[in-house]
N, C-alpha and C. Protein backbone atom coordinates (compact mmCIF):
# COMPACT_ATOMS: atom_id res chain seq x y z
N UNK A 1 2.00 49.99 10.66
CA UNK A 1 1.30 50.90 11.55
C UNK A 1 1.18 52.27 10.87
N UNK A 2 -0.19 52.83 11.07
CA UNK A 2 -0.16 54.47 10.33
C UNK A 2 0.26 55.12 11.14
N UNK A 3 0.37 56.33 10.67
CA UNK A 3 0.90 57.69 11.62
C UNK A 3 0.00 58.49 11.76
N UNK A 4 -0.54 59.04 12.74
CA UNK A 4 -1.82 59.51 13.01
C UNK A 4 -1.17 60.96 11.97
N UNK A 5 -2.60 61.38 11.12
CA UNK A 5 -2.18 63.04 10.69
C UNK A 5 -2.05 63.84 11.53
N UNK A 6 -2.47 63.81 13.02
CA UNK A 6 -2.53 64.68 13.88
C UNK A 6 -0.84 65.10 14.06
N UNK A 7 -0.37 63.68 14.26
CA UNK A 7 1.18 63.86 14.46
C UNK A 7 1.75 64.65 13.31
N UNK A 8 1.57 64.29 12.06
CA UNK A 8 2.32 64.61 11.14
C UNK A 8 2.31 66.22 11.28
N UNK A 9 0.70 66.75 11.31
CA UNK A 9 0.87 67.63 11.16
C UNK A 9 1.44 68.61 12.51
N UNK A 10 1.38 67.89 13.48
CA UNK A 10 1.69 68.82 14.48
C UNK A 10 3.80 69.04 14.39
N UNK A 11 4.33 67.70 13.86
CA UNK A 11 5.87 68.03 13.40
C UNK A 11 6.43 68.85 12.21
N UNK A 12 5.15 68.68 11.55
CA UNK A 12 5.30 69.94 10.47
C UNK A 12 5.20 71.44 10.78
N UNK A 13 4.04 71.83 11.74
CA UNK A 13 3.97 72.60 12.04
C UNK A 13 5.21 73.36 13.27
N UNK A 14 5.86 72.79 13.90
CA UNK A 14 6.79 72.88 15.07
C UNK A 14 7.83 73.44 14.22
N UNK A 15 8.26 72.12 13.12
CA UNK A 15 9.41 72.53 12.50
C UNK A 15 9.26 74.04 11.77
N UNK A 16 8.56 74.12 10.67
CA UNK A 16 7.95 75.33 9.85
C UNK A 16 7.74 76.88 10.66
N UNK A 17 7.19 76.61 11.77
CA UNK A 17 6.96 77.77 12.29
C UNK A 17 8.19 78.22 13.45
N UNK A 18 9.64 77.48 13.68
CA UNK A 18 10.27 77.76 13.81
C UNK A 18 11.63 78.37 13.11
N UNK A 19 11.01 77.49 12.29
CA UNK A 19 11.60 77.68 10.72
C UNK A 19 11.50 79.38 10.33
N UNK A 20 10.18 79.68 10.50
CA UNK A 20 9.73 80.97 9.81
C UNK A 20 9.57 82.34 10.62
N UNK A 21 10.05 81.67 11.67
CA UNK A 21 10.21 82.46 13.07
C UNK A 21 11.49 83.55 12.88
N UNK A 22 12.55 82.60 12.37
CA UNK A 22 14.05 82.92 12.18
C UNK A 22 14.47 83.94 11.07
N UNK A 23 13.47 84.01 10.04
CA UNK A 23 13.52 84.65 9.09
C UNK A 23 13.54 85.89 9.52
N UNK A 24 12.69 86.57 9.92
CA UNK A 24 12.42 87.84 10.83
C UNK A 24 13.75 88.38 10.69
N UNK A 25 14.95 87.94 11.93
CA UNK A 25 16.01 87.86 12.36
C UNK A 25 16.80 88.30 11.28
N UNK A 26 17.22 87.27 10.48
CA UNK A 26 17.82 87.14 9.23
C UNK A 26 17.49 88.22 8.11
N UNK A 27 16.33 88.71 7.71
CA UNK A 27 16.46 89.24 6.56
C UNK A 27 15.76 90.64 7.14
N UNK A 28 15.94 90.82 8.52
CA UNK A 28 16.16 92.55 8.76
C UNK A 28 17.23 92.87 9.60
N UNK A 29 18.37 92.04 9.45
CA UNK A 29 19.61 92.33 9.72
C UNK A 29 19.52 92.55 11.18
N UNK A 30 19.48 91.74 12.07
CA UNK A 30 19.18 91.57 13.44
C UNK A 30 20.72 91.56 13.59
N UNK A 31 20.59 92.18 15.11
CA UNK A 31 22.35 92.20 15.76
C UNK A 31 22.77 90.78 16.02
N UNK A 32 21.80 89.96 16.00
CA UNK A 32 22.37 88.72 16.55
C UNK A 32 22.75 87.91 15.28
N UNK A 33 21.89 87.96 14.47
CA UNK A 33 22.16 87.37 13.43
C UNK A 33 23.09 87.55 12.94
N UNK A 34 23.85 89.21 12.89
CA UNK A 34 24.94 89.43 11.90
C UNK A 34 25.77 88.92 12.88
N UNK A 35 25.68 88.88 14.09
CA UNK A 35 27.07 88.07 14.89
C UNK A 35 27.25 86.95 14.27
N UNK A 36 26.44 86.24 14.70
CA UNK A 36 26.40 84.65 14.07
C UNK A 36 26.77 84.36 12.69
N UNK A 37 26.69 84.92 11.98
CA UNK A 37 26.98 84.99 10.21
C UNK A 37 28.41 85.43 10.08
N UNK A 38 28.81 86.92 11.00
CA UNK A 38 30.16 87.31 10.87
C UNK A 38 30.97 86.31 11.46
N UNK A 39 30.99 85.59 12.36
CA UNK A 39 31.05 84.78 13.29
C UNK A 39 31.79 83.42 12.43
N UNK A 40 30.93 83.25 11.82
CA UNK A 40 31.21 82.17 11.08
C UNK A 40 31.80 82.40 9.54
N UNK A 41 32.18 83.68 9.59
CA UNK A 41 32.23 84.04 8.25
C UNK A 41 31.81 84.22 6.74
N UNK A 42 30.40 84.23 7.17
CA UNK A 42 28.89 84.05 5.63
C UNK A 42 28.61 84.84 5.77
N UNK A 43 28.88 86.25 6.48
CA UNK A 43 27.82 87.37 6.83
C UNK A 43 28.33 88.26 5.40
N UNK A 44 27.11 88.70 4.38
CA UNK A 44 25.95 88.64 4.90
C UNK A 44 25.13 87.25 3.90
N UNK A 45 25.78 87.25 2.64
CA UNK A 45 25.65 85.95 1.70
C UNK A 45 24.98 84.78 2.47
N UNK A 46 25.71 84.26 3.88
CA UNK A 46 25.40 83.20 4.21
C UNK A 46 24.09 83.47 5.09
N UNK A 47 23.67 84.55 5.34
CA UNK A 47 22.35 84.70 6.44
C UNK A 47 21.81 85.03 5.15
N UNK A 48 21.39 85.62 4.44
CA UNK A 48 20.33 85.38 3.25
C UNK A 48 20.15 84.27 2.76
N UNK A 49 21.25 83.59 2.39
CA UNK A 49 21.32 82.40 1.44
C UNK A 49 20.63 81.28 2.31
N UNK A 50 20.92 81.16 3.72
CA UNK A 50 20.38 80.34 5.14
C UNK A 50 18.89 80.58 5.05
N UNK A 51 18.55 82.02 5.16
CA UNK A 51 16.70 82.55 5.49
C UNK A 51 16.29 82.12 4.02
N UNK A 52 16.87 82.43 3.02
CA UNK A 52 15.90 81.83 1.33
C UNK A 52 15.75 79.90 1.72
N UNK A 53 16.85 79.01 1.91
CA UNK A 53 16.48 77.97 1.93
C UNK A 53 15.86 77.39 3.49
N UNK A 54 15.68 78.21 4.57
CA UNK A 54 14.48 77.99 5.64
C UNK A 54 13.10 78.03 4.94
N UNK A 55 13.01 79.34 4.45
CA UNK A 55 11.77 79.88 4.11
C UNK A 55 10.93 78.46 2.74
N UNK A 56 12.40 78.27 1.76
CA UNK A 56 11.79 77.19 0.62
C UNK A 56 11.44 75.80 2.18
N UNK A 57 12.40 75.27 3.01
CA UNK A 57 11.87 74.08 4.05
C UNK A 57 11.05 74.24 4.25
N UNK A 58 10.14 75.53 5.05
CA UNK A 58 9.15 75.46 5.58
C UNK A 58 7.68 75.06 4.81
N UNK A 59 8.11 75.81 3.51
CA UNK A 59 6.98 75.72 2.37
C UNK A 59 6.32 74.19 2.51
N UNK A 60 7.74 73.72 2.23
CA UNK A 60 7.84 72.07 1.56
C UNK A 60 7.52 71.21 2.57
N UNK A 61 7.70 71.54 4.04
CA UNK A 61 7.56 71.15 4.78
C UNK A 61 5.48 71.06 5.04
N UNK A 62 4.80 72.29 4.76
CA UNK A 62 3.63 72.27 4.81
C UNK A 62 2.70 71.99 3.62
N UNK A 63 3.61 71.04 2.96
CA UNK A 63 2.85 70.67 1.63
C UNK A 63 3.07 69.16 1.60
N UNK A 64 1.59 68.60 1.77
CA UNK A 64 1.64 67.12 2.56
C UNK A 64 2.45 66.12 1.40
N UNK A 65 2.25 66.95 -0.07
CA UNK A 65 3.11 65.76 -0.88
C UNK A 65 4.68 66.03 -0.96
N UNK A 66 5.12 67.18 -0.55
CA UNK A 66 6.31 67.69 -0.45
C UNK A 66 7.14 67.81 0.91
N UNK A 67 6.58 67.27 1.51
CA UNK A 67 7.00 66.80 3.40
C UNK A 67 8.47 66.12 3.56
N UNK A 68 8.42 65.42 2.78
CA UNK A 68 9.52 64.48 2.30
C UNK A 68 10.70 65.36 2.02
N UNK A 69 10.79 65.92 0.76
CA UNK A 69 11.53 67.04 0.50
C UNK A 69 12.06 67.91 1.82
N UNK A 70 11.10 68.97 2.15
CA UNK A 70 11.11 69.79 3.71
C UNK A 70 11.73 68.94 4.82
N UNK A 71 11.41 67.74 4.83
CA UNK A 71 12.31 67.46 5.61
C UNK A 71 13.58 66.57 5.84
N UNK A 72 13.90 66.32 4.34
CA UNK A 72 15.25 65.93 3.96
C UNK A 72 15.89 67.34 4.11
N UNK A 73 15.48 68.55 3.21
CA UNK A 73 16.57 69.45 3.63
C UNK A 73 16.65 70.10 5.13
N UNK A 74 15.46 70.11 5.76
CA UNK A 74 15.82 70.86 6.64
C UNK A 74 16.44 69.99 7.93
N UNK A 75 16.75 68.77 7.33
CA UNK A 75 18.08 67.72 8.23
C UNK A 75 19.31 68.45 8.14
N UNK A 76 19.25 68.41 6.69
CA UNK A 76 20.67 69.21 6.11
C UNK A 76 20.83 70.81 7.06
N UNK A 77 20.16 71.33 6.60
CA UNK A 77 20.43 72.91 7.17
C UNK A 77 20.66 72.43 8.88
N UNK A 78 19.25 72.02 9.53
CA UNK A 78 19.50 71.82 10.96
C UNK A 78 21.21 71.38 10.95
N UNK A 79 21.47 70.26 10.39
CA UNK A 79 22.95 69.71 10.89
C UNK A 79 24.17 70.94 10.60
N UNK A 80 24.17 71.75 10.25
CA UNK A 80 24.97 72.50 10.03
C UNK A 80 25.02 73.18 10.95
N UNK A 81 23.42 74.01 11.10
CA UNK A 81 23.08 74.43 12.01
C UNK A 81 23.68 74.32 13.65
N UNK A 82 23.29 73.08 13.86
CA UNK A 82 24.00 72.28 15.34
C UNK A 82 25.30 72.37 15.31
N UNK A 83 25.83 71.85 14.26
CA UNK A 83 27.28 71.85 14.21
C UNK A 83 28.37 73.05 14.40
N UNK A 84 28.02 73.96 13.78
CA UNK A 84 27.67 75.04 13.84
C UNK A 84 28.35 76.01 15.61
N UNK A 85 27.28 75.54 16.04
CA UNK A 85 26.82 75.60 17.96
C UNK A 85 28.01 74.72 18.21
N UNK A 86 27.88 73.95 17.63
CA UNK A 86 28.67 72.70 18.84
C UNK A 86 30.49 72.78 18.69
N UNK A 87 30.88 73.49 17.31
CA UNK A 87 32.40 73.62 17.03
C UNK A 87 33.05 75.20 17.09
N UNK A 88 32.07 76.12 16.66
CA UNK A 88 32.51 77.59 16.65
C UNK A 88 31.80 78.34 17.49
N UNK A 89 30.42 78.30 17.20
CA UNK A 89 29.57 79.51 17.93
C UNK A 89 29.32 79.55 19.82
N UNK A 90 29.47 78.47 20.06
CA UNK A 90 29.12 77.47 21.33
C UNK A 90 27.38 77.47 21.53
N UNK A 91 27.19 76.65 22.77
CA UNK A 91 25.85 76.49 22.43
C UNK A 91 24.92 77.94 23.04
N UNK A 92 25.40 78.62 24.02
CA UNK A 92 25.44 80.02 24.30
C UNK A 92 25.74 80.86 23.49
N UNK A 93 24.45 81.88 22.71
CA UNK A 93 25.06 82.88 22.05
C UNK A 93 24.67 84.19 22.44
N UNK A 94 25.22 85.22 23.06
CA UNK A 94 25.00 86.33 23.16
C UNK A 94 23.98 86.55 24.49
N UNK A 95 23.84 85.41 25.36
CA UNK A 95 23.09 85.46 26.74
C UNK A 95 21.76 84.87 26.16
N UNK A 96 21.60 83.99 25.34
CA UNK A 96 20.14 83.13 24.77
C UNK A 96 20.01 82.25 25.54
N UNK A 97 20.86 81.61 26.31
CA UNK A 97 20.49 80.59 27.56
C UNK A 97 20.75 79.55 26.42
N UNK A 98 20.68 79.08 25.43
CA UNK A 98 20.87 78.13 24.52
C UNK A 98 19.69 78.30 23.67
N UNK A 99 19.05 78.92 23.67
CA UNK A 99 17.59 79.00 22.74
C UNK A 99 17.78 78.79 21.25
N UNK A 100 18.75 79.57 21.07
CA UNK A 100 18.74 79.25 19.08
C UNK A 100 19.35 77.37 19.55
N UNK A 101 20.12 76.96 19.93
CA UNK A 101 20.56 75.32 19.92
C UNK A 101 19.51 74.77 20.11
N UNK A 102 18.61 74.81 21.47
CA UNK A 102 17.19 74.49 21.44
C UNK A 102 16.50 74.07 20.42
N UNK A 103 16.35 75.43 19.28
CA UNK A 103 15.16 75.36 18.55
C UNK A 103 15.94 74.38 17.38
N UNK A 104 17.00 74.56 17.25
CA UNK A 104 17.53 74.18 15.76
C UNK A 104 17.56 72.52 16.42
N UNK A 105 17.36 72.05 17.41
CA UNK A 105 17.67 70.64 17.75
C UNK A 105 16.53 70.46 17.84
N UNK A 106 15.52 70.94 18.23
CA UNK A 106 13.96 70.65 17.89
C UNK A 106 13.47 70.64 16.74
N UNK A 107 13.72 71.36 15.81
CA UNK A 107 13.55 71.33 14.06
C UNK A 107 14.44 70.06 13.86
N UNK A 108 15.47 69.78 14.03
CA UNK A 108 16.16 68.53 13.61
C UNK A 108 15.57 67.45 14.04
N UNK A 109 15.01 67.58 14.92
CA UNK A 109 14.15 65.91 15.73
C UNK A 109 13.11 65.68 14.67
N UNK A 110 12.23 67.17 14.75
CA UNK A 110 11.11 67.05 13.82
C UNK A 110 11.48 66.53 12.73
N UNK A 111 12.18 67.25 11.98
CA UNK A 111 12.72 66.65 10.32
C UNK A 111 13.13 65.22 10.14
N UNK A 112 13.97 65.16 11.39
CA UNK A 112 14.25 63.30 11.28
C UNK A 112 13.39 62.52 11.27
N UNK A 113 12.22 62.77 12.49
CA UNK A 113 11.00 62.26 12.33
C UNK A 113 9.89 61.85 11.22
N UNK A 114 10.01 63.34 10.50
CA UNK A 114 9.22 63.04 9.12
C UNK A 114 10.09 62.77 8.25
N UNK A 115 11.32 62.83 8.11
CA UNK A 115 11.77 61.93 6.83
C UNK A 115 11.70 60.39 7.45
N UNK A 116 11.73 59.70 8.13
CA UNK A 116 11.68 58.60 9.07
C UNK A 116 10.42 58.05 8.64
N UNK A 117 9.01 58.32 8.72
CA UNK A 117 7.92 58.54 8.52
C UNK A 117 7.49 58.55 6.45
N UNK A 118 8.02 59.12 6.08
CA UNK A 118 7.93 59.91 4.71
C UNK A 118 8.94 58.85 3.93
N UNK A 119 9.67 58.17 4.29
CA UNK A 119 10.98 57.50 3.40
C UNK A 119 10.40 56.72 2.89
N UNK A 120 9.54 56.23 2.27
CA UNK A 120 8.88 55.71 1.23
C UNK A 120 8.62 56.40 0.04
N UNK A 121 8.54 57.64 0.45
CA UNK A 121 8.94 58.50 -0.78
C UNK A 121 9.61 59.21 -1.27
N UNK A 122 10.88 59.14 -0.58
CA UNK A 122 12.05 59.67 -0.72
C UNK A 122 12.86 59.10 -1.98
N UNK A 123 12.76 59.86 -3.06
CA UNK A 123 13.64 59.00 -4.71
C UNK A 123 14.44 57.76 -4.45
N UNK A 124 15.73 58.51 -4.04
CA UNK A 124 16.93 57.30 -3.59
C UNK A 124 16.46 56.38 -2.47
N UNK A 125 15.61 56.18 -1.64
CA UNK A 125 15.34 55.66 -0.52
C UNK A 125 13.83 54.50 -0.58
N UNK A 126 13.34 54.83 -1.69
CA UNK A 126 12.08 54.14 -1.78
C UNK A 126 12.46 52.66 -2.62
N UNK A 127 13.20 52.95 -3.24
CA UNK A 127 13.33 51.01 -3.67
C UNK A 127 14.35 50.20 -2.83
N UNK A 128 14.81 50.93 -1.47
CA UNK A 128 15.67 50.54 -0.33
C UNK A 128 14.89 50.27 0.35
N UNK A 129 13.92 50.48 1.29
CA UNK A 129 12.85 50.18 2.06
C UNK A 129 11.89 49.71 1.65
């Protein structure tokens, strides 16, 4: 069965532009952000080092031969991400109602989706399937 492009592109786009949403936050030293970073103890290394490899996902993510890529890593980041929420930060941060857990579990659906979709061309994964 194909995957309509409409889909593809509309999970690319969800993920990416939430993706690139966050950056903002991150690399003009937002109060929330440095919570979350101090928080976890990366601040400030780990909120730069976090917004440089969003910003490379999102790229990769909107580059139809590089989709694959974008959304193998941004499984990775999302899961940290969640994890993240779910062991230290809680899923409430700072009166967000859950919004950053929200989005980062909506980027993770997306990404699963297109690597799900895309695993035919995934290096290690293509002479497995």
């Amino acid at each position: 069965m194909k995957t309509s492009p409409i889909l593809l592109w509309i999970l690319r786009i969800i993920a990416a532009v939430i993706l690139l949403q966050t950056l903002f936050f991150k690399f003009t030293d937002a109060p929330e952000s440095i919570y979350i970073f101090e928080t976890l103890g990366a601040e400030p290394m780990g909120r730069y080092s976090s917004g440089v490899l969003e910003l490379i996902t999102s790229i990769l993510l909107l580059i139809p031969r590089y989709t694959w890529a974008g959304a193998v890593l941004g499984l990775g980041i999302m899961a940290g991400a969640i994890a993240s929420h779910l062991f230290v930060l809680g899923i409430h941060i700072q009166g967000d109602g859950g919004l950053l857990f929200a989005l980062g579990v909506t980027v993770f659906v997306c990404c699963l989706l297109l690597t799900w979709i895309h695993r035919k061309q995934i290096p290690v994964l293509k002479n497995l399937v």
